[in-house]
Protein backbone atom coordinates (compact mmCIF):
# COMPACT_ATOMS: atom_id res chain seq x y z
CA UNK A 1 0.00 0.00 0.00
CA UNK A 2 1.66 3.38 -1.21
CA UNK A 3 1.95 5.61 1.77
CA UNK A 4 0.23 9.07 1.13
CA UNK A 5 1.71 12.57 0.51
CA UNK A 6 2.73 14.56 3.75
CA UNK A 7 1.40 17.72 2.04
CA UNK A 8 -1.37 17.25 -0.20
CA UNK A 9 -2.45 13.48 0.91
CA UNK A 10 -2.07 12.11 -2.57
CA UNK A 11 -1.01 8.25 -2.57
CA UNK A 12 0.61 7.09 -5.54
CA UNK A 13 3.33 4.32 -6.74
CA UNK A 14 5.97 7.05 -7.02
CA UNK A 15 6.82 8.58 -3.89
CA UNK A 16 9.96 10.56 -2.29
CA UNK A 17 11.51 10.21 1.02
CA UNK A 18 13.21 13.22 3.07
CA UNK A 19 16.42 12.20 2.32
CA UNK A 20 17.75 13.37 5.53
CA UNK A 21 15.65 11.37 8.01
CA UNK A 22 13.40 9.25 5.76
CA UNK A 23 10.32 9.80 7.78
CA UNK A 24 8.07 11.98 5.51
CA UNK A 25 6.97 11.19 2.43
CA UNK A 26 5.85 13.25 -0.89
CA UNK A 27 4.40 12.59 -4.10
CA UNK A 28 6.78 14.85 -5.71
CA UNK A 29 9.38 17.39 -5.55
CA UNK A 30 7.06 20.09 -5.49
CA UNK A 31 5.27 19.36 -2.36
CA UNK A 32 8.56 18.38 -0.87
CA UNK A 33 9.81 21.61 -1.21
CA UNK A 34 6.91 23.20 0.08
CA UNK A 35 7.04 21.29 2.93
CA UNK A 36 11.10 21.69 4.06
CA UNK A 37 10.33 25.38 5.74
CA UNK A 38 8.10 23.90 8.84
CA UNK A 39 9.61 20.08 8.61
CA UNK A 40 13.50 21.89 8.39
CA UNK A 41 12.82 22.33 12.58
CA UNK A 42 12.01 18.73 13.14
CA UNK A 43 14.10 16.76 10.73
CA UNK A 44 17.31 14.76 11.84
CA UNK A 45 19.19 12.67 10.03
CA UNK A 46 18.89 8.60 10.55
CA UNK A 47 21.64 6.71 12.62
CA UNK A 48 23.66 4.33 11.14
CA UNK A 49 23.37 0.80 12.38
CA UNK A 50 27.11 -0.54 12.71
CA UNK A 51 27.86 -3.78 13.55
CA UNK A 52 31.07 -4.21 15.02
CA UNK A 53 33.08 -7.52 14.83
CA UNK A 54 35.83 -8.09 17.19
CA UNK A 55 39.09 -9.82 15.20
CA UNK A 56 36.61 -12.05 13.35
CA UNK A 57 39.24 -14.71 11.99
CA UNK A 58 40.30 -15.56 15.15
CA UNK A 59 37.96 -15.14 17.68
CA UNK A 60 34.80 -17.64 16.62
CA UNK A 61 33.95 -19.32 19.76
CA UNK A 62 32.09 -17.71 20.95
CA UNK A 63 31.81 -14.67 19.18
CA UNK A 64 32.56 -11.27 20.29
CA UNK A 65 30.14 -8.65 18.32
CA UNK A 66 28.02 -5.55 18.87
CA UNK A 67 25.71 -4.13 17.15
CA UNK A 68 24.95 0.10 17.86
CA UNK A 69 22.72 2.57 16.80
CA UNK A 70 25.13 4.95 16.45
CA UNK A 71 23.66 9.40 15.56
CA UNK A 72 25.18 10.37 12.42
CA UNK A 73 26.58 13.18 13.80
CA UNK A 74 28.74 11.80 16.30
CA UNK A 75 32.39 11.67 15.80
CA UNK A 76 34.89 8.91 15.94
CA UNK A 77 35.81 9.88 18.96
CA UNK A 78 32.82 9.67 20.38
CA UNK A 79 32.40 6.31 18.56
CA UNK A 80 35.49 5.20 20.50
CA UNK A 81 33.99 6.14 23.38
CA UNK A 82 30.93 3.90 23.01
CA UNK A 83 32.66 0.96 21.47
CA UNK A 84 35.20 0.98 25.01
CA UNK A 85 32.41 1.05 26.76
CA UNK A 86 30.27 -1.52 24.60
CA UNK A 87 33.51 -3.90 24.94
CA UNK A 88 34.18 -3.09 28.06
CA UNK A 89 37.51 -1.89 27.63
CA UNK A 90 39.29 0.55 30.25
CA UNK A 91 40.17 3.16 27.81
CA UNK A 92 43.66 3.43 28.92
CA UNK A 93 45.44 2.76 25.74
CA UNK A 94 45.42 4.76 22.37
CA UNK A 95 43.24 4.31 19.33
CA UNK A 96 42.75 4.79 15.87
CA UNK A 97 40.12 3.95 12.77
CA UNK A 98 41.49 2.88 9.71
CA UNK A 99 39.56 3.31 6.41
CA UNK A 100 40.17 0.76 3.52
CA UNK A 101 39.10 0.74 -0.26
CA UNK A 102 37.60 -1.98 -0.03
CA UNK A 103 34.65 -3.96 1.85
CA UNK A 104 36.13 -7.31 3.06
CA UNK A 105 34.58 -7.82 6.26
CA UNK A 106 36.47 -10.62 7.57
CA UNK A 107 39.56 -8.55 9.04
CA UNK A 108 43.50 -8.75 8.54
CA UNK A 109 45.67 -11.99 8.89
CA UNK A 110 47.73 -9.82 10.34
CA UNK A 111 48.09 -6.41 11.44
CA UNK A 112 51.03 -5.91 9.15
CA UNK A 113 48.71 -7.65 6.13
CA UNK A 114 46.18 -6.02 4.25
CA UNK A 115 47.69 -3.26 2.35
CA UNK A 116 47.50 0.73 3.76
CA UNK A 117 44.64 2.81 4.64
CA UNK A 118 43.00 5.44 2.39
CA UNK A 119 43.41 7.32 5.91
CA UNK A 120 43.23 6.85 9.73
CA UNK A 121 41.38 8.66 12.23
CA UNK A 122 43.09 9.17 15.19
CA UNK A 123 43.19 10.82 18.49
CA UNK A 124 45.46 13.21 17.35
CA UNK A 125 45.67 13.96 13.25
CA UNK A 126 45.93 17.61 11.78
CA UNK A 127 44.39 15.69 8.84
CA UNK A 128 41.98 13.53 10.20
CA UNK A 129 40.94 14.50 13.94
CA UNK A 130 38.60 11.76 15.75
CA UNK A 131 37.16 14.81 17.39
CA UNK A 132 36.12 16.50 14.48
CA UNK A 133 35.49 14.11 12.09
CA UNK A 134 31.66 12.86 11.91
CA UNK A 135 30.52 9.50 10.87
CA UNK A 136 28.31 11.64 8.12
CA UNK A 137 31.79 12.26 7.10
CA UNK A 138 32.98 9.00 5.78
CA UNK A 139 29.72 6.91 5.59
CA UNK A 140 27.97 9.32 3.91
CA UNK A 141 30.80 9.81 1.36
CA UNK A 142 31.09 8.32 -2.02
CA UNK A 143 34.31 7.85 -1.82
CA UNK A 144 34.43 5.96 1.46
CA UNK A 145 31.30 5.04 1.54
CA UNK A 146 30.46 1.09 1.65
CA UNK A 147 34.07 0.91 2.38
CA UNK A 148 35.94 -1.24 5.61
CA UNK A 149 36.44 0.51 8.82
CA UNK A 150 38.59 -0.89 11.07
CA UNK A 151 38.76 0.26 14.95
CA UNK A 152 42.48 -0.58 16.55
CA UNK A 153 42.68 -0.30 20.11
CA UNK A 154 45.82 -0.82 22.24
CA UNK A 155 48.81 -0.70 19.89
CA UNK A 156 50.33 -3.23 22.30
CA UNK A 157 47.15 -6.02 22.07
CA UNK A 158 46.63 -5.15 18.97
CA UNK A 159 42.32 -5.10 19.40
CA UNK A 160 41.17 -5.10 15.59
CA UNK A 161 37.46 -4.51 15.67
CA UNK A 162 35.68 -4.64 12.05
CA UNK A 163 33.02 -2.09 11.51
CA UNK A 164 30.26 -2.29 9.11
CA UNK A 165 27.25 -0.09 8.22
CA UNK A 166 24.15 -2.89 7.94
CA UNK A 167 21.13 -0.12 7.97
CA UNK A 168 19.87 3.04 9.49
CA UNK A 169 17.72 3.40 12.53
CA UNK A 170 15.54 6.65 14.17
CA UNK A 171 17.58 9.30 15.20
CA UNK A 172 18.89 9.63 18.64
CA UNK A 173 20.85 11.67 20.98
CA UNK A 174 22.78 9.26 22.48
CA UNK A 175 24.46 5.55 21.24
CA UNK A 176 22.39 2.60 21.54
CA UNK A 177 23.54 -1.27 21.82
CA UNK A 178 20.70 -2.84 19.95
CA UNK A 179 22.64 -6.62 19.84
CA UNK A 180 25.63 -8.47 20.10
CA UNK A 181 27.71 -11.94 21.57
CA UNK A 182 30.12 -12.55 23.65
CA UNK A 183 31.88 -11.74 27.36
CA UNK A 184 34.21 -8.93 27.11
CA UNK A 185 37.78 -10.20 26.33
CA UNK A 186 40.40 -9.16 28.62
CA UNK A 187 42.35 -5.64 28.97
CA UNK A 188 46.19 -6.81 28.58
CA UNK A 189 45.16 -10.46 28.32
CA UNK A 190 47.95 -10.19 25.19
CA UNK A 191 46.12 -9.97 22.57
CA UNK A 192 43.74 -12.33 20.78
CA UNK A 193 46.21 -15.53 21.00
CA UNK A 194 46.45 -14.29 25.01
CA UNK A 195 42.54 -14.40 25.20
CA UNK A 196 42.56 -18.06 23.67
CA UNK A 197 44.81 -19.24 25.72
CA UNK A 198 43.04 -17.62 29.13
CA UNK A 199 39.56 -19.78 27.21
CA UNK A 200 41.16 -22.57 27.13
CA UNK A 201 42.39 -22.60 30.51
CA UNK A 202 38.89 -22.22 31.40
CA UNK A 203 38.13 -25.27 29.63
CA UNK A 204 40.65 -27.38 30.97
CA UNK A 205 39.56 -30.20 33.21
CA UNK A 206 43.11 -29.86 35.36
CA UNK A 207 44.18 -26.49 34.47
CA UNK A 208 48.06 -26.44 34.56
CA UNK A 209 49.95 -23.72 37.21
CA UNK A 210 50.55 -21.58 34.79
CA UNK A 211 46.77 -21.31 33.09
CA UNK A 212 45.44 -21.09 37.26
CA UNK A 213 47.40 -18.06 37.22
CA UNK A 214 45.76 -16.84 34.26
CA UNK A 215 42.45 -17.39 35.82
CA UNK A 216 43.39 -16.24 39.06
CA UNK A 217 44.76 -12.54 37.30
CA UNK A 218 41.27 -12.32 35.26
CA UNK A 219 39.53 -12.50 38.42
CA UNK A 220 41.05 -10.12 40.69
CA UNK A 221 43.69 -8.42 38.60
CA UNK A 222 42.63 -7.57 35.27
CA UNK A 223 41.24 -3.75 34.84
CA UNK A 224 38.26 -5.14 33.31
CA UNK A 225 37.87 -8.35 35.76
CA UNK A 226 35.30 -10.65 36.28
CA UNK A 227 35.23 -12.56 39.62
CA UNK A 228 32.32 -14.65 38.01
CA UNK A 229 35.26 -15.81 35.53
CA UNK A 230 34.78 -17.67 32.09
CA UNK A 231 33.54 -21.53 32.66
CA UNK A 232 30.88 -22.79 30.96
CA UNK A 233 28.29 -20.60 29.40
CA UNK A 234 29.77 -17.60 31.25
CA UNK A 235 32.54 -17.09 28.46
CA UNK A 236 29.03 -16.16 26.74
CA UNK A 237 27.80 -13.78 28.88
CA UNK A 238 27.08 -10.22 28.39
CA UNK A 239 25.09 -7.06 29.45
CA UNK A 240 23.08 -5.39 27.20
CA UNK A 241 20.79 -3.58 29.79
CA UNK A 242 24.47 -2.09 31.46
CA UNK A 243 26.40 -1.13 28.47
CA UNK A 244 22.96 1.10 27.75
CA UNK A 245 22.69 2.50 31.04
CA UNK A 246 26.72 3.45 30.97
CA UNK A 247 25.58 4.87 27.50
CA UNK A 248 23.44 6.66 28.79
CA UNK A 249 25.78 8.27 31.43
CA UNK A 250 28.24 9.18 28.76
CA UNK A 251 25.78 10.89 26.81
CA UNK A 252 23.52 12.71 29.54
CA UNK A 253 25.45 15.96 30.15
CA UNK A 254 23.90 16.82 26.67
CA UNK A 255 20.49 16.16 26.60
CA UNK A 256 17.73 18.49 27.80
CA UNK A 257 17.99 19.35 31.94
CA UNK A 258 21.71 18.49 32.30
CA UNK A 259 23.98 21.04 30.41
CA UNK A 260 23.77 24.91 31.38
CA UNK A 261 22.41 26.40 29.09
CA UNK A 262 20.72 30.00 28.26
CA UNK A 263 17.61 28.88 29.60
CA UNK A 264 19.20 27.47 32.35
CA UNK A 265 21.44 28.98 34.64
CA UNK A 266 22.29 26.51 37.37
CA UNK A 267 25.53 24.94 37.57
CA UNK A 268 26.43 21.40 36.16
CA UNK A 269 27.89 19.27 39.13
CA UNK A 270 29.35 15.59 38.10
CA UNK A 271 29.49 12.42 40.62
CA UNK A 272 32.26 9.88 40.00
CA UNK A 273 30.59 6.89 41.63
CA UNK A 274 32.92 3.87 40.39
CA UNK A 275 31.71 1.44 43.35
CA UNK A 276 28.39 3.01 44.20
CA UNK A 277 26.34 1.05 46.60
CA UNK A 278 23.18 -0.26 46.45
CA UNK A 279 21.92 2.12 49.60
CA UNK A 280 23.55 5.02 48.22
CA UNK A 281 20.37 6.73 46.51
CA UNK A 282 18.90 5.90 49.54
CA UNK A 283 20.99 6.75 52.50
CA UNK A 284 21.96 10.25 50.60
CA UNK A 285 18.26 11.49 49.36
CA UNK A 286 18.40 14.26 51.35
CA UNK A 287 21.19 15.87 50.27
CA UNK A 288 21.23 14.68 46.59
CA UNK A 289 17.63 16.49 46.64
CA UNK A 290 18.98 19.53 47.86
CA UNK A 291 22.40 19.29 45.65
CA UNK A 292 19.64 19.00 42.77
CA UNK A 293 17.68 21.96 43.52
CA UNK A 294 20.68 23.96 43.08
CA UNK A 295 22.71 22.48 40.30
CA UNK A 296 22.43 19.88 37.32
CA UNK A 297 23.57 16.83 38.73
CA UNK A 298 24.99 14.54 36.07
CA UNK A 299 26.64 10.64 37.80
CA UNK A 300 28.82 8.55 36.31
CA UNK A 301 29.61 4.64 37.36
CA UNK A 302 31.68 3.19 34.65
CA UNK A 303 35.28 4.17 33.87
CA UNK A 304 34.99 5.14 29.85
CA UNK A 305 32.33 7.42 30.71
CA UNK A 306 34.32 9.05 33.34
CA UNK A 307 37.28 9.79 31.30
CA UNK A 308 35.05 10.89 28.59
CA UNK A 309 33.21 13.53 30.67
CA UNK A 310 36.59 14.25 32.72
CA UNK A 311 38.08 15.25 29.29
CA UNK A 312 35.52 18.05 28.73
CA UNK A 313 36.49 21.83 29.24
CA UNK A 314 37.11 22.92 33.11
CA UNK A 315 33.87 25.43 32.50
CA UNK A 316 31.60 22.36 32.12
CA UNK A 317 31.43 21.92 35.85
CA UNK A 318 31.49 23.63 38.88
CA UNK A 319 32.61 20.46 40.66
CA UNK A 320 33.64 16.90 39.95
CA UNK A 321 32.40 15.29 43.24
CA UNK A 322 34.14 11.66 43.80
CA UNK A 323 31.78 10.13 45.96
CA UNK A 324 33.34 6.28 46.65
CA UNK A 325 37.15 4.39 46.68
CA UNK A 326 36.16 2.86 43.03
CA UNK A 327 38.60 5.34 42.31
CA UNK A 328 41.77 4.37 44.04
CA UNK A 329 41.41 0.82 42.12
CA UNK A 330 44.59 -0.18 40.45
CA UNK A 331 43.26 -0.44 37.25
CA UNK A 332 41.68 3.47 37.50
CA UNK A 333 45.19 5.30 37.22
CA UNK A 334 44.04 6.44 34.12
CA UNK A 335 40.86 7.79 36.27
CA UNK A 336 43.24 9.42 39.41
CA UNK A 337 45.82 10.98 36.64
CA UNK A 338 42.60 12.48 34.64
CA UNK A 339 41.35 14.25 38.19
CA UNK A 340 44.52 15.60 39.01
CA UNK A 341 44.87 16.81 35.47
CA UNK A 342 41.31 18.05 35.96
CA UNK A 343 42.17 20.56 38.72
CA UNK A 344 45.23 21.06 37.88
CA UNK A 345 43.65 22.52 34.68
CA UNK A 346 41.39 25.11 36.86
CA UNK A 347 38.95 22.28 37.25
CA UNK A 348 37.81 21.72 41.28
CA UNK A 349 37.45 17.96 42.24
CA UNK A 350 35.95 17.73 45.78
CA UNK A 351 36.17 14.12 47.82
CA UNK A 352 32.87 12.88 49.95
CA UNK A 353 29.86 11.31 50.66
CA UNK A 354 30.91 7.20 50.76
CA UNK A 355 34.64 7.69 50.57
CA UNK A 356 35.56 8.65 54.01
CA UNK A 357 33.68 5.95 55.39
CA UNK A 358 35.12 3.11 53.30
CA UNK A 359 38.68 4.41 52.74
CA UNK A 360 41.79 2.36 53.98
CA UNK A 361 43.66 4.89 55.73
CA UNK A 362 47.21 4.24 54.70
CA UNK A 363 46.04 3.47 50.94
CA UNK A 364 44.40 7.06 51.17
CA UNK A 365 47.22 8.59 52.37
CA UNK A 366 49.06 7.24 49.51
CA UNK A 367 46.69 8.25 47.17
CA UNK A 368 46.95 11.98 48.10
CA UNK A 369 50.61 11.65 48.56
CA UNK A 370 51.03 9.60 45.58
CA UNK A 371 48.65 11.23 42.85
CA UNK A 372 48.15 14.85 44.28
CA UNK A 373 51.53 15.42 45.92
CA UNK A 374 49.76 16.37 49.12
CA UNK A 375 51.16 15.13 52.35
CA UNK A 376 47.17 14.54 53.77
CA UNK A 377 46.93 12.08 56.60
CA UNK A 378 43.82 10.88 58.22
CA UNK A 379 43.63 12.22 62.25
CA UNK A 380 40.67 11.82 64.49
CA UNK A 381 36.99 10.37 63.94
CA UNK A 382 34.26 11.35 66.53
CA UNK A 383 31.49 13.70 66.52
CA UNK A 384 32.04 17.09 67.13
CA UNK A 385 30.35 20.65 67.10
CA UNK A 386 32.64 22.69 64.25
CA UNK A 387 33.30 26.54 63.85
CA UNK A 388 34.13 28.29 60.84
CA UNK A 389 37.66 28.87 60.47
CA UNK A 390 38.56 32.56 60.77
CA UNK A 391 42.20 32.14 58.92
CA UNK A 392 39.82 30.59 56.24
CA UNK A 393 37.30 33.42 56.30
CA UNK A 394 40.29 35.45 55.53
CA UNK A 395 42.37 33.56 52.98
CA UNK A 396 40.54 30.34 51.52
CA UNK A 397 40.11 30.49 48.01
CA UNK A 398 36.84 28.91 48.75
CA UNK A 399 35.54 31.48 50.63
CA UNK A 400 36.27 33.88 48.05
CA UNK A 401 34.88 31.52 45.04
CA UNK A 402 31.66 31.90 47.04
CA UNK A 403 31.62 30.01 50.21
CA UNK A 404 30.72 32.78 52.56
CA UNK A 405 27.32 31.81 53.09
CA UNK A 406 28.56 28.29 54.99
CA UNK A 407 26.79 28.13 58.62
CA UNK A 408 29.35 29.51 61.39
CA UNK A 409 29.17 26.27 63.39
CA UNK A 410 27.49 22.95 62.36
CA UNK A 411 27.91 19.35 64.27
CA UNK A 412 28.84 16.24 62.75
CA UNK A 413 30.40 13.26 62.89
CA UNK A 414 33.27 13.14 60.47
CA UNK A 415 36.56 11.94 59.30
CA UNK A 416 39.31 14.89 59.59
CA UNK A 417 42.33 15.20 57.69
CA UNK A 418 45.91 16.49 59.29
CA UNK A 419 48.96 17.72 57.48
CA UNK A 420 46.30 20.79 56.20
CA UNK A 421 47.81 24.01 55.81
CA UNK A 422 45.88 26.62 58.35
CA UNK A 423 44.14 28.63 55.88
CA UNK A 424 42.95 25.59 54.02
CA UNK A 425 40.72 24.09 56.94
CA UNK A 426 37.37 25.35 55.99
CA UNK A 427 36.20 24.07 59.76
CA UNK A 428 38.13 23.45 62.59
CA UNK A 429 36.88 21.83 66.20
CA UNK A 430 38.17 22.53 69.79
CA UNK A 431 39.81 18.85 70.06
CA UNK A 432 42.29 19.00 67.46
CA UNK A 433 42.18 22.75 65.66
CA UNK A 434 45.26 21.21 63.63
CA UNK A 435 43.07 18.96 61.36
CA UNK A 436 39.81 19.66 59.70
CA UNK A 437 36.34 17.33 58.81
CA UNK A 438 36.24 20.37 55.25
CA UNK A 439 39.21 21.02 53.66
CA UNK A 440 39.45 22.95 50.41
CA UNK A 441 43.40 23.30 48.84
CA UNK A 442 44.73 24.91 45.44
CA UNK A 443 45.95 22.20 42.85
CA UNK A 444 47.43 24.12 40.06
CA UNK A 445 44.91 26.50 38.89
CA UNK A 446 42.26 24.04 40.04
CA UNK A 447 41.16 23.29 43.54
CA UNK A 448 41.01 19.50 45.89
CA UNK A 449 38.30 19.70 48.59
CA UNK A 450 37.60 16.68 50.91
CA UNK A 451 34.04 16.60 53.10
CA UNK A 452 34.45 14.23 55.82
CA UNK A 453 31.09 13.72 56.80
CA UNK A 454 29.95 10.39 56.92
CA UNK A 455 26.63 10.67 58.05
CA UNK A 456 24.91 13.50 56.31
CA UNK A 457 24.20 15.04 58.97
CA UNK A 458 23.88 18.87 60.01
CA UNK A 459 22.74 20.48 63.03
C-alpha cells in the first residue's frame, strides 16, 4: 500500500523520502519543497546501524560482536567512546580507525597484512581529527562510503574490531547497543592468541599452574575483571541492559535538563561513583535532593564514561564530586591521573559522601601523597560541634569563590584530615584545631576539597 503525501495526501506508486531522516513522504518534488520550511525544525538525520566484529578470523567461539545505533553526527571519537564502553575496555590505551578501499569484512591476517589505509582517524591527526570528524563524514561519502572501517585499540594487544554499516535506525541523541555476543575479552590479556589461551584454561579439566594463574589474574587483577570468571556458558555472557545504562551516562550531560544552558542557569555538578552502593540513593536522598535543587547533577559509574566527561572543558562543571574508593582501584590510574589533570587545569574535584567511610587509611594517604603530591593524613573520627575557620574566612580560596554563606558552626560526625595548611581548613573543632572534617586546597589552577562527613548530617 503506497503511503500518502505529507502535504497534499495524494497516494501514488511514485513517492519521495526526506532524504535526511526518511520519515516523511511526498508525491513529488514540489510538495517536498513546500514542505522543508516547517519540517527543516524537526528533521534529523537517521543513525547508522554498525555492527562491530571483534578480530573475526580468530575469535569464533564464541563470538565477540556488537551491534549500535550509532547518531550520524557523532564523531569517531565519540564512537570510541561507546565501542570501550560496549567492549568493556578501560580506555587506557590509544586508538585509531582505519579506512580501507575496499569492503572485506572478515579482518587482517595480520596487522602488518592487508595493504594501507585510504586514511586513519586518530586521536590526534591535523588531517583527520577523531574529534572532528563525523561519521556523516565518511559513511555518507562516495568515496568511502560502503568501504571497511577498522577500529584498533591498544597498539600493544593489537584489538582489531571490524566495523560495518548494515542499515539506518531513528535518530537519537545518544548511542544505543541494539545486539551483540560474547563476554568482554580481557584488557592486557595479550592480545587475541592471550585471550585463547586464558579460554582454554577455562576449559581445561586440570588447568596447569601456569593457566590457574591466568584465571586467578582475570579474576582479581585484570582492569576489566570478572570474579564470576569464564567456565561454561559464562565465556558467553554479556550485558546489554548495562552497556545502555553506561551509555546513557556518557551521553547525559547533553540532553535536555543536564547542560547549562541560556535557559538554564544553574551549575552542572558531576558524581564519579565507580563502586556506588546499592543504599547510596537511599541513604543520601536528602542531600542529593537539595544538591539537585541547586545544580544539574549529572553521575557517572563506569570508567569510559568518566574519562570521557573528565576530558571536557574545566567550565563544564562547577565540581567533579568523587563520591566512593572505586577510584583508588589499580586499574583506574588512568581515572586518578585524569582528576589531578582536571584541577590542575582550573577544574575543582571535591572528595565525599561514601569515601571517608570506606577508605583504607594508609592506601588514602598514599593516594593523596602519591597522585596529588599532598602530604594529607587521616587524624581523628568522633562527633564534634565545628566553627568556621577565621584564617579561612580570611584567605581560603573557597571562601572567596563563594563560600561565605557556609553556617558559622554545624555538628557532625566526620573523618578529619591532618597535614592541612591553616588557611585551608574550611572548619576546625576545639579537640584537634590542627586537622579539619572540610578542607578545600589549590591544585594548580584548580582546587582539591575533601568533606568528611559520613553521616549527612547537620545540626
Amino acid at each position: 500500500m503506497a503511503s500518502a503525501c505529507a502535504v497534499c495526501g495524494k497516494s501514488g506508486a511514485r513517492t519521495l523520502r526526506c532524504g535526511r531522516c526518511s520519515s516523511r513522504v511526498y508525491c513529488g518534488a514540489q510538495c517536498q519543497k513546500k514542505d522543508w520550511r516547517t519540517h527543516k525544525a524537526e528533521c534529523k538525520r537517521q543513525n547508522y546501524i554498525l555492527k562491530i566484529d571483534l578480530h573475526p578470523r580468530f575469535i569464533t567461539n564464541p563470538r565477540v560482536t556488537r551491534t549500535l545505533s550509532c547518531p550520524a553526527t557523532a564523531t569517531f571519537a565519540s564512537l570510541h567512546q561507546a565501542l570501550s564502553i560496549a567492549f568493556g575496555w578501560a580506555n587506557t590505551h590509544i586508538y585509531e580507525f582505519e579506512v580501507f578501499n575496499h569492503n572485506d569484512m572478515r579482518g587482517r591476517e595480520s596487522r602488518f597484512s592487508g595493504g594501507e589505509p585510504m586514511f586513519k582517524i586518530m586521536e590526534i591527526n591535523e588531517d583527520f581529527d577523531g574529534a572532528k570528524v563525523t561519521l556523516l563524514d565518511i559513511l555518507d561519502d562516495p568515496k568511502t562510503k560502503g568501504k571497511t572501517i577498522h577500529y584498533c585499540y591498544d597498539f600493544g594487544d593489537g584489538w582489531e574490531h571490524v566495523i560495518s554499516c548494515t542499515g539506518r535506525a531513528d535518530a537519537t541523541v545518544q548511542f544505543v547497543c541494539l545486539d551483540g555476543e560474547g563476554h568482554r575479552c580481557a584488557e592486557d590479556v595479550g592480545g587475541y592468541i592471550g585471550w585463547q589461551e586464558l579460554l582454554e584454561a577455562y576449559d581445561a579439566e586440570k588447568p596447569t599452574k601456569k593457566q590457574k594463574a591466568s584465571m586467578s589474574w582475570f579474576e582479581t587483577q585484570a582492569s576489566n575483571k570478572d570474579s564470576e570468571g569464564l567456565r561454561g556458558e559464562k565465556k558467553w555472557r554479556w550485558d546489554k541492559d548495562k552497556i545502555n545504562t553506561v551509555l546513557n551516562e556518557k551521553d547525559q550531560s547533553t540532553k535536555v535538563g543536564f547542560a547549562p544552558s541560556r535557559s538554564n542557569s544553574l551549575p552542572s555538578v558531576l558524581l564519579v561513583s565507580l563502586d556506588k552502593q546499592s543504599f547510596f540513593d537511599d541513604m543520601y536522598a536528602e542531600v542529593l535532593a537539595v544538591l539537585r535543587s541547586k545544580a544539574n547533577v549529572v553521575e557517572v559509574t563506569h570508567i569510559a564514561s568518566t574519562m570521557e566527561h573528565l576530558s571536557r572543558p574545566q567550565a563544564e562543571y562547577a565540581a567533579v564530586i568523587v563520591t566512593d574508593v572505586g577510584v583508588m582501584a589499580k586499574k583506574m590510574v588512568a581515572v586518578q591521573q585524569k582528576l589531578v589533570e582536571y584541577a590542575i587545569f582550573g577544574g575543582t574535584v571535591i572528595i565525599g559522601f561514601h569515601f571517608p567511610t570506606f577508605a583504607p587509611p594508609k592506601e588514602v594517604e598514599k593516594f593523596f601523597k602519591n597522585q596529588w603530591s599532598f602530604d594529607w593524613k587521616f587524624a581523628n573520627y568522633h562527633r564534634e560541634t565545628f566553627t568556621l575557620n577565621p584564617r579561612a574566612q580570611q584567605d581560603s580560596q573557597f571562601i572567596n569563590r563563594g563560600g561565605n554563606n557556609l553556617p558559622r558552626q554545624c555538628s557532625m560526625k566526620a573523618v578529619h584530615l591532618g597535614g592541612i595548611k591553616r588557611e585551608e581548613r574550611i572548619y576546625i573543632g576545639e579537640i584537634n584545631s590542627a586537622a579539619s572534617p572540610a578542607v578545600f586546597a589549590k591544585k594548580g589552577e584548580g582546587f582539591l576539597g575533601w568533606i568528611g562527613d559520613v553521616n549527612t548530617e547537620t545540626v
